[in-house]
Protein backbone atom coordinates (compact mmCIF):
# COMPACT_ATOMS: atom_id res chain seq x y z
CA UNK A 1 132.22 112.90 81.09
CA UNK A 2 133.11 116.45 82.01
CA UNK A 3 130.44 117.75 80.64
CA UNK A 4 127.97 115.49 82.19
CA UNK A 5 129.27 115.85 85.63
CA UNK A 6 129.10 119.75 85.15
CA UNK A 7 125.20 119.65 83.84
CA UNK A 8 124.35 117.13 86.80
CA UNK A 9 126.17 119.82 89.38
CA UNK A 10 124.24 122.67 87.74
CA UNK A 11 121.00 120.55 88.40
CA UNK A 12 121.78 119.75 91.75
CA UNK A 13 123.00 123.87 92.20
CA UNK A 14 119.07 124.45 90.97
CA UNK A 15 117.49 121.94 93.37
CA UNK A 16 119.39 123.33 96.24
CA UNK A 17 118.60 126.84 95.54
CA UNK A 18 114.74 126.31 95.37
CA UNK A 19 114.53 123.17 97.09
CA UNK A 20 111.69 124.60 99.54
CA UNK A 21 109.48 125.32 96.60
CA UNK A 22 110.10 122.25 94.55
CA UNK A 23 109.17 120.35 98.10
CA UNK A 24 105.98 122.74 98.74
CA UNK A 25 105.02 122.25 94.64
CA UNK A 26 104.83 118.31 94.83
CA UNK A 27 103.05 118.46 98.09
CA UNK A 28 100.51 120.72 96.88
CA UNK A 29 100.07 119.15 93.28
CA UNK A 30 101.76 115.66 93.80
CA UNK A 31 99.71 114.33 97.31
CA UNK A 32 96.74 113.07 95.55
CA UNK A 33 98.15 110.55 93.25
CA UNK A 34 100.52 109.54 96.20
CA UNK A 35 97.39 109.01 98.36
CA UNK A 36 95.88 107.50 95.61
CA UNK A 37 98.53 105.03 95.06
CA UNK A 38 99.56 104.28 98.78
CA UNK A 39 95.67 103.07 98.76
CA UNK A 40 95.59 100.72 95.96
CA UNK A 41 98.58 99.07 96.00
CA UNK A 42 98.00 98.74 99.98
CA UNK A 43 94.65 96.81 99.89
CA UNK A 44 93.92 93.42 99.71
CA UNK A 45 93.30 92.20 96.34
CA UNK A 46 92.42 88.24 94.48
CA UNK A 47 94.58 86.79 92.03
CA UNK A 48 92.07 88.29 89.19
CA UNK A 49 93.15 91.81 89.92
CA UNK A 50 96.63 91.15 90.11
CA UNK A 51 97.56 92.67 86.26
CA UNK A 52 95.09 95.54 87.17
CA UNK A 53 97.17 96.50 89.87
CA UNK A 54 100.27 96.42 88.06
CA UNK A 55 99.37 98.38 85.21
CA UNK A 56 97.99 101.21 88.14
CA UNK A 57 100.91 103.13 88.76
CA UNK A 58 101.55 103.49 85.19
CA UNK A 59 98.29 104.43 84.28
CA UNK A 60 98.08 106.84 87.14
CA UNK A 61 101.81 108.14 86.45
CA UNK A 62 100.40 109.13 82.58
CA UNK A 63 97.69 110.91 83.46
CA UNK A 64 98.24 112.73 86.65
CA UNK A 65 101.72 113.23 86.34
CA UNK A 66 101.40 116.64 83.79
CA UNK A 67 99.61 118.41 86.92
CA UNK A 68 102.70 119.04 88.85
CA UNK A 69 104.87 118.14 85.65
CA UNK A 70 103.37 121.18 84.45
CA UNK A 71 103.92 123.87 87.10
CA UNK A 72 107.60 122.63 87.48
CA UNK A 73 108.09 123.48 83.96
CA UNK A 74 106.51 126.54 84.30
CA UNK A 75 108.10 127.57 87.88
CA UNK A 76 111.86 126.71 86.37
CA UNK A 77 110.97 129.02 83.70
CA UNK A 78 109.89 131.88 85.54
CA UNK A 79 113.39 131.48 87.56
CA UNK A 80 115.60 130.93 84.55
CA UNK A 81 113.70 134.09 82.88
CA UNK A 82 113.36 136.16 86.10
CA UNK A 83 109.49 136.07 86.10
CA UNK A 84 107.05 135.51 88.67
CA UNK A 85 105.31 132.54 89.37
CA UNK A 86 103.58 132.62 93.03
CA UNK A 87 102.60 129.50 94.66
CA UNK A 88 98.81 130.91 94.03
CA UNK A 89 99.03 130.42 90.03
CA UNK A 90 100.76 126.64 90.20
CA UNK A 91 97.52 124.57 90.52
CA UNK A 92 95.64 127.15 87.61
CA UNK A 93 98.46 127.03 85.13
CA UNK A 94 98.82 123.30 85.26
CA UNK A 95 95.11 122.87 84.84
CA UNK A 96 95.55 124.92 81.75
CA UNK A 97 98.30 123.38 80.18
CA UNK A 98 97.19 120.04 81.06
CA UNK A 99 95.61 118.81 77.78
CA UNK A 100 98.37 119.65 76.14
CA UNK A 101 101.66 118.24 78.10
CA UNK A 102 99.61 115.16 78.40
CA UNK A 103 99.15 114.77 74.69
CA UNK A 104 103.32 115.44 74.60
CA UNK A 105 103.49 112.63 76.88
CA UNK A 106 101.02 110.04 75.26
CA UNK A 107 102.84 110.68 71.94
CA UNK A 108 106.43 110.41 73.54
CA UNK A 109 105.64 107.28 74.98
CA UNK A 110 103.78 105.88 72.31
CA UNK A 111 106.71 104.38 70.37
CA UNK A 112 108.01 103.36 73.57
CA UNK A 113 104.61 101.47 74.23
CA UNK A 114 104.74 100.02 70.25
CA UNK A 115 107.96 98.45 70.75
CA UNK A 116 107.76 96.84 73.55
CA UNK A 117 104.19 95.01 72.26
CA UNK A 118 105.90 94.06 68.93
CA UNK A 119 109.16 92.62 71.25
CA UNK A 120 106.27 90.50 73.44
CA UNK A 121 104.74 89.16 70.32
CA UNK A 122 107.52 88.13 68.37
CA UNK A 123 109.16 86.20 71.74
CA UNK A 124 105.99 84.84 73.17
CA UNK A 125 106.16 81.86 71.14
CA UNK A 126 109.60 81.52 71.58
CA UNK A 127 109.36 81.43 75.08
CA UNK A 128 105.94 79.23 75.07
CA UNK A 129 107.57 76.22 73.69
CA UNK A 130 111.46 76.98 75.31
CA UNK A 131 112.57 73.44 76.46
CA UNK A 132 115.32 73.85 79.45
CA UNK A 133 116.82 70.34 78.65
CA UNK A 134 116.74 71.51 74.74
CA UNK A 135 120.01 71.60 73.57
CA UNK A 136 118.60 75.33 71.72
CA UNK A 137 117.36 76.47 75.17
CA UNK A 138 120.56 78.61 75.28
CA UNK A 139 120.53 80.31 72.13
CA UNK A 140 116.86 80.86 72.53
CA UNK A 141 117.28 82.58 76.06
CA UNK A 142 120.41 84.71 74.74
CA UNK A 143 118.60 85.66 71.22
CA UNK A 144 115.69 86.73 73.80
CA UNK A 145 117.80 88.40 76.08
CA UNK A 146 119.65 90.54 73.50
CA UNK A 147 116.24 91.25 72.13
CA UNK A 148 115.28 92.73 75.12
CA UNK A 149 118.22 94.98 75.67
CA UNK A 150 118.14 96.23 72.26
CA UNK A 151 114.20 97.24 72.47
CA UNK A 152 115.55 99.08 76.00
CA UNK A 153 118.35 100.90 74.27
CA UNK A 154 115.70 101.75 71.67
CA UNK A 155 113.36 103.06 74.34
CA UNK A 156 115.61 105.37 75.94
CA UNK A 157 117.22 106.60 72.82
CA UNK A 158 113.82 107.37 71.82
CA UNK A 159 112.67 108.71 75.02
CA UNK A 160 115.64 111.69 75.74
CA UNK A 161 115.04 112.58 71.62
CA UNK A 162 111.80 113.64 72.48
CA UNK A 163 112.61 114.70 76.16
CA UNK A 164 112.55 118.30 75.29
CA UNK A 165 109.04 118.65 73.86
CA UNK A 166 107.38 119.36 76.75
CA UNK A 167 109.32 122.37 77.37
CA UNK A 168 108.77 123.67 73.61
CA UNK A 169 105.02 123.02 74.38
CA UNK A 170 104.81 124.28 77.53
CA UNK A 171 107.79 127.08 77.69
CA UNK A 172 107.45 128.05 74.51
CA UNK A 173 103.69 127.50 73.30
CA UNK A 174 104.39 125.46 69.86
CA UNK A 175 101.58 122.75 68.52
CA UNK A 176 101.87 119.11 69.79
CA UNK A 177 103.64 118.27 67.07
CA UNK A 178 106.03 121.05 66.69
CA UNK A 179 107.13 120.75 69.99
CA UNK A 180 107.80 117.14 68.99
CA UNK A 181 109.65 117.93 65.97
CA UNK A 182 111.71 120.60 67.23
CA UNK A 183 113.14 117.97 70.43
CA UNK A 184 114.03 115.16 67.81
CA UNK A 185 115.73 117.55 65.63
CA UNK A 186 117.51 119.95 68.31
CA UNK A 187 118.30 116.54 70.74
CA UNK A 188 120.55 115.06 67.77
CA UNK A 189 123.93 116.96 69.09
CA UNK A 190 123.33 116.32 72.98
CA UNK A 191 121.93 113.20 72.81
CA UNK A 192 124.99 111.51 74.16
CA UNK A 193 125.67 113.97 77.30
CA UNK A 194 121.52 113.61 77.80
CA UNK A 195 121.33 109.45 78.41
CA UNK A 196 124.56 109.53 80.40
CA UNK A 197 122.54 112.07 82.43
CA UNK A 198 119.73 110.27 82.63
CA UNK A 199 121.61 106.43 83.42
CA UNK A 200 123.10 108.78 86.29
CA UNK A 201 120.06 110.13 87.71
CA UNK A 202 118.49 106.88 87.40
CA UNK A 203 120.97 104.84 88.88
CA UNK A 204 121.53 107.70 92.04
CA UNK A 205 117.58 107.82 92.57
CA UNK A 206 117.50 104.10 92.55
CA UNK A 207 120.17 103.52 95.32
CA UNK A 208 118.70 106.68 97.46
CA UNK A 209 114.90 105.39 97.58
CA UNK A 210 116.28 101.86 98.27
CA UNK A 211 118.53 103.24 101.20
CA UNK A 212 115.27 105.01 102.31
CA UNK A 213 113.36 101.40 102.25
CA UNK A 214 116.03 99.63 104.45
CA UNK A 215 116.04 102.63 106.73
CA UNK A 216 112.23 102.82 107.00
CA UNK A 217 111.97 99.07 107.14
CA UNK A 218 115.53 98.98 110.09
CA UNK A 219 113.28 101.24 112.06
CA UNK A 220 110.27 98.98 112.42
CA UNK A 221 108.22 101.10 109.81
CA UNK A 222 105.52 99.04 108.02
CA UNK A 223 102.25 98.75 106.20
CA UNK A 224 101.52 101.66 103.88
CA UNK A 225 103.86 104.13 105.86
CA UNK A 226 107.20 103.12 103.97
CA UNK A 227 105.24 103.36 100.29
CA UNK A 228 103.70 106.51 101.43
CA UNK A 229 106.79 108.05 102.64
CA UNK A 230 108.58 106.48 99.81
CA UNK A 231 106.46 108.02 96.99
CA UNK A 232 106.47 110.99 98.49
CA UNK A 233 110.74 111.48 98.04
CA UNK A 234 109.99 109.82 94.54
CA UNK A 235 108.25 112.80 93.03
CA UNK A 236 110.71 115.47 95.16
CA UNK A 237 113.64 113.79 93.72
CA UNK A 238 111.86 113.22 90.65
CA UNK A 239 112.19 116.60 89.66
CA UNK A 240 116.25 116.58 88.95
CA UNK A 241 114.79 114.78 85.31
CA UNK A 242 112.89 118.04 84.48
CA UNK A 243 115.92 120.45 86.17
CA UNK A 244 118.11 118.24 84.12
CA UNK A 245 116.02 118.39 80.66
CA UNK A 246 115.71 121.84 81.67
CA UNK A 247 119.35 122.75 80.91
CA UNK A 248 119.68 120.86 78.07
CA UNK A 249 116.59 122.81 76.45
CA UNK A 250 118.36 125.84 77.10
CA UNK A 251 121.61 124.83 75.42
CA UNK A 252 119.48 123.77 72.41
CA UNK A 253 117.34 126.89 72.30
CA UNK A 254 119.58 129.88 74.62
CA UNK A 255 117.13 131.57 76.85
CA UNK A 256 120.41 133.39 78.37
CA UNK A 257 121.49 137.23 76.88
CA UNK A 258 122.18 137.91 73.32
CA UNK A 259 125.75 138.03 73.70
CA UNK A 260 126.24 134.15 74.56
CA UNK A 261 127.84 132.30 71.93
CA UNK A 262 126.24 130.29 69.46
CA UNK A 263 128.28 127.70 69.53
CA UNK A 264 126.91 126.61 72.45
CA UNK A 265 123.39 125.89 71.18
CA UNK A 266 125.38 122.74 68.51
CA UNK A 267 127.74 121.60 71.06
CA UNK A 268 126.40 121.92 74.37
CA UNK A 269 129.59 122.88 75.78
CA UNK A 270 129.10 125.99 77.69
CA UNK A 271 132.39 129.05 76.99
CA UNK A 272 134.30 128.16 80.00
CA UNK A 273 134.09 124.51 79.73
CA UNK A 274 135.88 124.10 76.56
């Protein structure tokens, strides 16, 4: 637990430090989808659309998401490594390395996707002829329940062992699959410190964007103001994932001076922590 409050402090440190850039970055690269989205999910739509619009934001979050996704990689990298990166090269570079982070992300999500279709078909059924006054409604609903949580812890698992190949891709210039390789095998030793992480960041981003509803919605704020506004500190705060997986890649593959120990690349225990 030590060691996951430390790496969540270090990612907060970043965010503070740069927070101006990380702000001016999403606004630059990030305000078309949240236009986008603030329009479609605000207008008026018949029962026939209603699946449409819920698969929208995750259609729009895969394929537009590895513009800015992209130039935050790049711009942590260049301030980890001490290289430039002015505000003047974000939109090119993401352009560029578009095809390929969105290929990382098809393929990390893929499994994800597989899972969850093979968990709907096998309980469909089961749920299509569930009986509430059947004495094996209970056992049913549990069995389905416990199916569900397992494909979730599945999901995740599967999701912060490939959470790193973007950065191999991206930072580091390896092949698709490489990059995709290299995260499952280099994830093994942090994988525990990585979903506490993540459960953390999740659970803290959660709260704040629902304290920002109330607020939004105690202040007489409505229509497509509170999603706009909303959306907008979703992809800011967003970016404590990447500063997060960020640090992790660097514990798995050092970017810091020659001299550091080796150690910590296995353990991800940093000298002074142990």
């Amino acid at each position: 637990m030590r060691l996951v409050l430390r790496r969540l402090t270090e990612t907060l440190a970043f965010f503070k430090a740069y927070a101006l850039s990380i702000i001016l970055l999403h606004l630059m690269l990030g305000l078309p989808l949240v236009l986008f989205y603030t329009w479609w999910t605000g207008r008026p739509t018949g029962g026939e659309e209603v699946q449409t619009l819920e698969l929208t934001p995750f259609l729009a979050n895969l394929f537009y998401e590895p513009i800015y996704q992209a130039a935050l990689i790049l711009f942590i990298h260049r301030k980890i490594t001490d290289k430039p990166f002015p505000a003047t090269l974000w939109l090119g570079s993401s352009l560029m390395a578009y095809p390929r982070l969105l290929a990382i992300n098809i393929s990390r999500q893929l499994p994800v996707f597989v899972l969850a279709i093979m968990f709907l078909v096998v309980v469909s059924p089961l749920i299509a002829t569930l009986n509430p006054q059947s004495p094996t409604a209970l056992p049913a609903t549990l069995i389905i329940l416990g199916g569900g949580v397992l494909v979730g812890v599945m999901a995740l698992f599967i999701t912060v062992r490939l959470c790193l190949a973007q950065f191999y891709c991206i930072a580091d210039g390896l092949p698709i699959v490489a990059s995709l390789q290299k995260s499952w095998r280099n994830t093994a030793p942090l994988a525990g410190q990585i979903i506490a992480c993540v459960i953390f960041l999740f659970l803290g981003i959660f709260f704040l964007l629902q304290a920002i509803g109330a607020v939004l919605a105690a202040i007489g704020i409505s229509g497509a103001v509170p999603g706009f506004i909303t959306m907008i500190f979703y992809l800011i705060i967003s970016s404590l994932f990447t500063i997060t997986y960020y640090r992790f890649y660097t514990l798995a593959a050092p970017v810091a001076p020659q001299g550091q120990e080796q150690d910590d690349k296995q353990t991800g225990e940093d000298s002074d922590a142990r």
